[in-house]
N, C-alpha and C. Protein backbone atom coordinates (compact mmCIF):
# COMPACT_ATOMS: atom_id res chain seq x y z
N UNK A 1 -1.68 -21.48 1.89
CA UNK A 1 -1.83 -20.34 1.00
C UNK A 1 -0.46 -19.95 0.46
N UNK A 2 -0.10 -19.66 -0.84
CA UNK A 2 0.96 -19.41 -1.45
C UNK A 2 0.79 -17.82 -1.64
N UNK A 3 2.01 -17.32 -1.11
CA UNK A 3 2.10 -15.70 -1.47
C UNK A 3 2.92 -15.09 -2.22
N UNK A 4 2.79 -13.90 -2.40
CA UNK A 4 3.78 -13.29 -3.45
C UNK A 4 4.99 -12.76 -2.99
N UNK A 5 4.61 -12.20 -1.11
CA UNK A 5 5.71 -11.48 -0.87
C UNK A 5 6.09 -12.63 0.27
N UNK A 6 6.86 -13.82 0.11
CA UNK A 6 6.61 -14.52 1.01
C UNK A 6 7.38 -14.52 2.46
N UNK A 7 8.61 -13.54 1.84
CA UNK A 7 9.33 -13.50 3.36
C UNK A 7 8.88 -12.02 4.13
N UNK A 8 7.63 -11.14 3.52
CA UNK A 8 7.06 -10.59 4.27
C UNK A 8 5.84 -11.10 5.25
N UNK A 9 5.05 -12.22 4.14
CA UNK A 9 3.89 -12.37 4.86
C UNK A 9 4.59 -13.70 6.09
N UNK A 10 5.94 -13.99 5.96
CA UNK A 10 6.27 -14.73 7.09
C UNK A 10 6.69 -14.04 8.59
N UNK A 11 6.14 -12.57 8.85
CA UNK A 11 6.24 -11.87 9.85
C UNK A 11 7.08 -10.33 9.52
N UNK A 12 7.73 -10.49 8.19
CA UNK A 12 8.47 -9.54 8.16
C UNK A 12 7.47 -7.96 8.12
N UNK A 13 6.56 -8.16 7.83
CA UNK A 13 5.77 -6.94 7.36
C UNK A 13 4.92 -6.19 8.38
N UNK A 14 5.08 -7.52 9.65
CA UNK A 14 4.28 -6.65 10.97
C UNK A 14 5.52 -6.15 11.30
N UNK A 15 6.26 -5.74 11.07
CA UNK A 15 7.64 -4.92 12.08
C UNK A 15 7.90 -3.38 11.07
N UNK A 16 7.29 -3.54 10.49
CA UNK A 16 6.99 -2.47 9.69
C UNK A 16 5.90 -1.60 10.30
N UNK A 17 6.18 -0.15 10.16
CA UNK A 17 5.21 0.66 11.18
C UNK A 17 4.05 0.56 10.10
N UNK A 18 2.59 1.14 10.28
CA UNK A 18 1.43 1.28 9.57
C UNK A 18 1.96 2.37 8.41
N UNK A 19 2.80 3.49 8.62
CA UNK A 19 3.08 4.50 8.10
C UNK A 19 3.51 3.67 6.81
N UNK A 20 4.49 2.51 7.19
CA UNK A 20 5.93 2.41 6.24
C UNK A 20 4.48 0.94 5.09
N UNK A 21 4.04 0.72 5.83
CA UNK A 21 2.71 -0.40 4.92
C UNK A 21 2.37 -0.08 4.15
N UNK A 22 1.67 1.27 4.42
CA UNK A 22 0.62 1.80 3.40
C UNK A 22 1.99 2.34 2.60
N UNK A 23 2.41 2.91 2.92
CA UNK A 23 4.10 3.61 2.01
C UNK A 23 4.30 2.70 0.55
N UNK A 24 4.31 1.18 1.21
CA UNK A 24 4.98 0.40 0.21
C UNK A 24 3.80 -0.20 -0.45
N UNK A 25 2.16 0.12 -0.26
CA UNK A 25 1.40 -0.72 -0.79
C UNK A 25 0.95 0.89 -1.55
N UNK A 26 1.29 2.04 -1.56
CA UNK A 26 1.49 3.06 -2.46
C UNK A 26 2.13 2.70 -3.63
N UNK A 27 3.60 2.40 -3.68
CA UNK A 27 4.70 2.18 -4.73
C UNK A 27 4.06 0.89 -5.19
N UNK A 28 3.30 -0.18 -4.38
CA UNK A 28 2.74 -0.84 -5.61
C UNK A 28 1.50 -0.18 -6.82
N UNK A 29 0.82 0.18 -5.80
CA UNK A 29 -0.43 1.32 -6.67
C UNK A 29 0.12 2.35 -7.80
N UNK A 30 1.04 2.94 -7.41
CA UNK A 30 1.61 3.56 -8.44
C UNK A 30 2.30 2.78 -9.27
N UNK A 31 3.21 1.49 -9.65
CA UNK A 31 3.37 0.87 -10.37
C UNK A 31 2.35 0.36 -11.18
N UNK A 32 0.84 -0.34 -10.51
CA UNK A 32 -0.38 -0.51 -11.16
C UNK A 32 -0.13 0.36 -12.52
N UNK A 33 -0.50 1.52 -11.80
CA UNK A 33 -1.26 2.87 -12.82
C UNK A 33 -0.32 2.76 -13.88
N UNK A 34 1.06 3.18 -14.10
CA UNK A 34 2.44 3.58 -14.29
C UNK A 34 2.26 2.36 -15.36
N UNK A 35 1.73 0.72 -15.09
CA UNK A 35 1.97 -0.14 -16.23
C UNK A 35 0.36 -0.03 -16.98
N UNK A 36 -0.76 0.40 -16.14
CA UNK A 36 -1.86 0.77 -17.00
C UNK A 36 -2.17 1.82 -17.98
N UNK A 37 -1.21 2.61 -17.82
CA UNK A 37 -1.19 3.94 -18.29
C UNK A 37 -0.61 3.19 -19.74
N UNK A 38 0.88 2.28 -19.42
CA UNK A 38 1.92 1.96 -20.79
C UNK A 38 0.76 1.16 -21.60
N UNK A 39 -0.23 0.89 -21.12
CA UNK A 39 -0.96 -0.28 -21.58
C UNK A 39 -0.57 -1.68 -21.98
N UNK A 40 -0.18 -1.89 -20.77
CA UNK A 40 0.06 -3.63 -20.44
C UNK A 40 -0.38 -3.76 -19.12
N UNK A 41 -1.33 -4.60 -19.75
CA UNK A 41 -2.18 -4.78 -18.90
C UNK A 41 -1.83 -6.13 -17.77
N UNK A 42 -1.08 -6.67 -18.60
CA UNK A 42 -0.86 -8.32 -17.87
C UNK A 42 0.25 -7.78 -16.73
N UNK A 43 1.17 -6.72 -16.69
CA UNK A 43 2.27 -6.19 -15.98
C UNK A 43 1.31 -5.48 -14.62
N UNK A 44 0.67 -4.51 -15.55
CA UNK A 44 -0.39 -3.71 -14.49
C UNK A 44 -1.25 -4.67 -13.45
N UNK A 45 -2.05 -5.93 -14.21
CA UNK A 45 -2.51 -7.06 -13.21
C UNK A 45 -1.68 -7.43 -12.10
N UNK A 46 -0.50 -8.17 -12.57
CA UNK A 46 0.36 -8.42 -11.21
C UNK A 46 1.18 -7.85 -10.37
N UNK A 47 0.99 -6.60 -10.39
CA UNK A 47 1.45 -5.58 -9.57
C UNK A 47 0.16 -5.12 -8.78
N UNK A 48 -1.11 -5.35 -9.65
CA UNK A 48 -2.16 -5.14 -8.50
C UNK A 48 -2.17 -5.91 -7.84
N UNK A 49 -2.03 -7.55 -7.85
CA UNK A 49 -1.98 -8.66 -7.27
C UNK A 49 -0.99 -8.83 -5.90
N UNK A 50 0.28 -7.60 -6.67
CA UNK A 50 1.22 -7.64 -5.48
C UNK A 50 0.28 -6.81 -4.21
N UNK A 51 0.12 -5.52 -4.95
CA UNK A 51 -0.38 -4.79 -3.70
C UNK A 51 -1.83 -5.00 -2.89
N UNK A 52 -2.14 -6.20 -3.82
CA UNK A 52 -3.76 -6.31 -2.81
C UNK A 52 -3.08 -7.35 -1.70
N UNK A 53 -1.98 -8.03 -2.13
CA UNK A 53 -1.54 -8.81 -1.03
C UNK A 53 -0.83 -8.28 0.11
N UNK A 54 -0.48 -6.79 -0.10
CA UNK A 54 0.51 -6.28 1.27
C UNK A 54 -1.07 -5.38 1.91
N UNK A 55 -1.95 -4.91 0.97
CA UNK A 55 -3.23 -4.34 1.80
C UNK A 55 -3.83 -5.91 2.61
N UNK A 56 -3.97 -7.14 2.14
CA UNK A 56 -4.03 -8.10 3.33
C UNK A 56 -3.39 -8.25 4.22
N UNK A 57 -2.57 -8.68 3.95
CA UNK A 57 -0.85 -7.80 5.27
C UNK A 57 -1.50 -7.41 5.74
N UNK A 58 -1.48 -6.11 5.52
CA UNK A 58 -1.85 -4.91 6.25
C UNK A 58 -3.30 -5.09 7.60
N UNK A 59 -4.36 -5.56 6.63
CA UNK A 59 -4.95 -5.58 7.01
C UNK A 59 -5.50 -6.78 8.68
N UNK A 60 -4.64 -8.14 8.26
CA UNK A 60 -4.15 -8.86 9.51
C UNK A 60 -3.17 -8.93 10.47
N UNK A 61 -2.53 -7.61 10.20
CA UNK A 61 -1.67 -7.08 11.01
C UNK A 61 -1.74 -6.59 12.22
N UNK A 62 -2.34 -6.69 13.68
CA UNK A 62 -2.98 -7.12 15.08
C UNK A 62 -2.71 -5.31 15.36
N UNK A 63 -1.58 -5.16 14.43
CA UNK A 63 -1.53 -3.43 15.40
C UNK A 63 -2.84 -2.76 14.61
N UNK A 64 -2.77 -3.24 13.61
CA UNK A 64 -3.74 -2.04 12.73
C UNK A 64 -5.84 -2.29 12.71
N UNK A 65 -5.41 -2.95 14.12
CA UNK A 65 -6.94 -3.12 14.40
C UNK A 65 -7.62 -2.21 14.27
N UNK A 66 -7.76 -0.95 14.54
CA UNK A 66 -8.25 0.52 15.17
C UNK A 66 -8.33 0.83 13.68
N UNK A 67 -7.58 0.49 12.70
CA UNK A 67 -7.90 0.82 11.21
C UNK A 67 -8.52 0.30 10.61
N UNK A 68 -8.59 -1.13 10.59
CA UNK A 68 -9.92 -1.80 10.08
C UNK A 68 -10.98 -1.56 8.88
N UNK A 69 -11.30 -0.66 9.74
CA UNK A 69 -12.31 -0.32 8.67
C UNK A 69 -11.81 0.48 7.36
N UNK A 70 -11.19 1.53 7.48
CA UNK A 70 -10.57 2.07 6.45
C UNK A 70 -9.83 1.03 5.61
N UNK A 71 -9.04 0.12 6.36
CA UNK A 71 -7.97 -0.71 5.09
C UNK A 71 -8.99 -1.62 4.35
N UNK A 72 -10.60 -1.99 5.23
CA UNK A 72 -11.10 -2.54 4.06
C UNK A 72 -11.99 -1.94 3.13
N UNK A 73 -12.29 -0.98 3.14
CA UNK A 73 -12.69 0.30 2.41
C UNK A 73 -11.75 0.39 1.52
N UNK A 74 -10.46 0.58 1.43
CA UNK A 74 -9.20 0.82 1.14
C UNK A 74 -9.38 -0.34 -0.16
N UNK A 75 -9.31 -1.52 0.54
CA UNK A 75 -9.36 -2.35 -0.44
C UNK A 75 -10.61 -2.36 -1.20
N UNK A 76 -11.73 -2.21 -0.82
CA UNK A 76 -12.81 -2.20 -1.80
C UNK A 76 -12.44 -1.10 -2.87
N UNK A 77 -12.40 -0.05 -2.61
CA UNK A 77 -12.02 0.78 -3.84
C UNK A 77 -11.34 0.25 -4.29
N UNK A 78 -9.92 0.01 -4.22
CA UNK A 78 -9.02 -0.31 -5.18
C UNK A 78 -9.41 -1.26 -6.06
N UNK A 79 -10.03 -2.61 -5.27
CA UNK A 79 -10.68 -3.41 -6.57
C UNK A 79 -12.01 -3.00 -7.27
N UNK A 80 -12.30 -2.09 -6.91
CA UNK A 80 -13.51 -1.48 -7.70
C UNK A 80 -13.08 -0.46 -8.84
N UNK A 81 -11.80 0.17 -8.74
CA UNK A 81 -11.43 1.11 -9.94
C UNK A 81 -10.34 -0.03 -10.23
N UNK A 82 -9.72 -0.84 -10.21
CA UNK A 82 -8.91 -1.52 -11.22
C UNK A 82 -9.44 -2.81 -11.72
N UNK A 83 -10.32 -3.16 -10.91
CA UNK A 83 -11.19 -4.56 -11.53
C UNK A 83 -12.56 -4.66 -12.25
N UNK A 84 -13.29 -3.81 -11.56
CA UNK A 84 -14.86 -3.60 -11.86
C UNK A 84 -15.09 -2.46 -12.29
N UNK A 85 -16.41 -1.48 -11.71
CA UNK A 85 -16.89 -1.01 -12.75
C UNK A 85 -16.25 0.89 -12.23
N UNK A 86 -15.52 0.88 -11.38
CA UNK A 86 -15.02 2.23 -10.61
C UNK A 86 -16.55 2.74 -10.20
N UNK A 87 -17.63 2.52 -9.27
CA UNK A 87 -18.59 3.37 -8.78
C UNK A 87 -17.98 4.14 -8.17
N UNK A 88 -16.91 3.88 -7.08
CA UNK A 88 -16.37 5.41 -6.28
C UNK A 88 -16.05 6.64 -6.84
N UNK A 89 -15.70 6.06 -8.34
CA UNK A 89 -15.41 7.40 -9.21
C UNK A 89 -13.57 7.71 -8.48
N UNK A 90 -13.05 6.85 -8.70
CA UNK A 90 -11.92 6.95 -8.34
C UNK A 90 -10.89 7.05 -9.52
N UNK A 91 -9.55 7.81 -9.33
CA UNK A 91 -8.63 7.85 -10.34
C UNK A 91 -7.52 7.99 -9.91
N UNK A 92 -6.36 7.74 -10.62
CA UNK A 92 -4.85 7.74 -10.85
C UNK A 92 -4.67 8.95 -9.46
N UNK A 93 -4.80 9.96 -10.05
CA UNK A 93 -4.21 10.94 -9.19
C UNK A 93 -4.99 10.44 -7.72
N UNK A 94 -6.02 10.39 -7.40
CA UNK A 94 -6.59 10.14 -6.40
C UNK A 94 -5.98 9.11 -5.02
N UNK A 95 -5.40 8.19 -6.15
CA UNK A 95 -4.91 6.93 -5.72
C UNK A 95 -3.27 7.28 -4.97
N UNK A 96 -2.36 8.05 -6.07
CA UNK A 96 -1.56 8.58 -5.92
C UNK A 96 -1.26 9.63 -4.95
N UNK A 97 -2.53 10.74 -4.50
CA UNK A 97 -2.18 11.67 -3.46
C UNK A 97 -2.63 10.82 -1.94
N UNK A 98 -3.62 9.84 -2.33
CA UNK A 98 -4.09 8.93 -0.26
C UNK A 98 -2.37 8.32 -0.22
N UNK A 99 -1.85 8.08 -1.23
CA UNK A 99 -0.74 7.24 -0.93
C UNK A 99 0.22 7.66 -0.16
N UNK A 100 0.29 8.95 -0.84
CA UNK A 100 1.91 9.56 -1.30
C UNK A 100 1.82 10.15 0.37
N UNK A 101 0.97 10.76 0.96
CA UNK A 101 1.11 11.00 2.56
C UNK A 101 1.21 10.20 3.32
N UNK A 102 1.16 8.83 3.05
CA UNK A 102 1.94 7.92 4.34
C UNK A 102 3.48 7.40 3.98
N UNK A 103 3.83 8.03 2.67
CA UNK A 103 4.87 7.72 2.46
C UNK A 103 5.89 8.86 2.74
N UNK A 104 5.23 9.53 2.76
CA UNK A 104 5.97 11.18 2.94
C UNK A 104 6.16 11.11 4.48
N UNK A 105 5.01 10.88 5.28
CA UNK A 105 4.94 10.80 7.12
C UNK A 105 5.92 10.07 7.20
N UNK A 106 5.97 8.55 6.84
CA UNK A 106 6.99 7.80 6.63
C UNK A 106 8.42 7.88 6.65
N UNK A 107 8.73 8.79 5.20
CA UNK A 107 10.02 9.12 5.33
C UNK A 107 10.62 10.10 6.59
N UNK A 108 9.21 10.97 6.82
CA UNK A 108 9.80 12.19 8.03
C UNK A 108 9.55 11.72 8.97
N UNK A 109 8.97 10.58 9.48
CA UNK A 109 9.55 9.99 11.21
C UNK A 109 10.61 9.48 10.74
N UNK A 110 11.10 8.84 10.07
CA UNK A 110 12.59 8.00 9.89
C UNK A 110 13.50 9.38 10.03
N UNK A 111 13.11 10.29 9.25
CA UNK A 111 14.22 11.43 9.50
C UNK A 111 14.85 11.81 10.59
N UNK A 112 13.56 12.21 11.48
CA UNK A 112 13.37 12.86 12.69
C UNK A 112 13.79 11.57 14.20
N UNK A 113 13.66 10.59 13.49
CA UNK A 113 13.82 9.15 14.29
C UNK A 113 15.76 9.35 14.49
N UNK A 114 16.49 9.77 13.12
CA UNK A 114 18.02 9.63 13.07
C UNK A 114 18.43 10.90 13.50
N UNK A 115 17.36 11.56 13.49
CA UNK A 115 17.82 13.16 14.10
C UNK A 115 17.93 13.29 15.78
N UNK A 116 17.35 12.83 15.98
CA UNK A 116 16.70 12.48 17.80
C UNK A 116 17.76 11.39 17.84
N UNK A 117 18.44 10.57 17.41
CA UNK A 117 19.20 9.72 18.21
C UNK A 117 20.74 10.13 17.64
N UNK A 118 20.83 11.01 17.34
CA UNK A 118 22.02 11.79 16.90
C UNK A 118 23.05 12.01 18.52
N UNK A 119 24.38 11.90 18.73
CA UNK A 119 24.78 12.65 19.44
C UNK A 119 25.09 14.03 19.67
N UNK A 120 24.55 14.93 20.66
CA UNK A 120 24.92 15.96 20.21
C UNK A 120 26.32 16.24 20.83
């Protein structure tokens, strides 16, 4: 299988917490929108392409068993509002606020991670 992110899907992406996954398969989603919105569509395609490949990541990633179900839910919507016909009734903003809180959790354990190993 040939990938897009290839020195992630060669292990780099399980050392990544679940928080920091969904984080970066956000900034692809929002790139999606961001080139669907400019209307280019061929830009907007392979940026979906990127991020359906880190939601596979994601999704064979041994820690994120217990999630399962959601990341493939996760993925069904997404290819249902950017490929087919959107039944979830899903949109931009929608996409943008599930994201933007694991990226936000994300940044504030890393915070709190350099804060806690601070000397006092």
């Amino acid at each position: 299988m040939s990938f897009i992110h290839r020195e992630l899907a060669s292990g780099k992406w399980r050392e990544l917490s679940f928080l920091e996954q969904m984080g970066n398969i956000g900034s692809e989603i929002d790139r999606t929108i961001k080139w669907k919105l400019q209307q280019k569509p061929d830009l907007s395609s392979k940026v979906f392409e990127r991020a359906l490949e880190l939601v596979d990541l994601t999704i064979q990633d041994p820690k994120n068993l217990k999630r399962l179900r959601e990341l493939c839910r996760v993925r069904e919507a997404l290819v249902d509002y950017f490929i087919y016909d959107n039944q979830y009734e899903s949109n931009d903003d929608l996409w943008h606020q599930y994201f933007y809180v694991f990226a936000y959790a994300a940044q504030n354990r890393k915070h709190l991670q350099g804060f806690e190993n601070k000397p006092s």
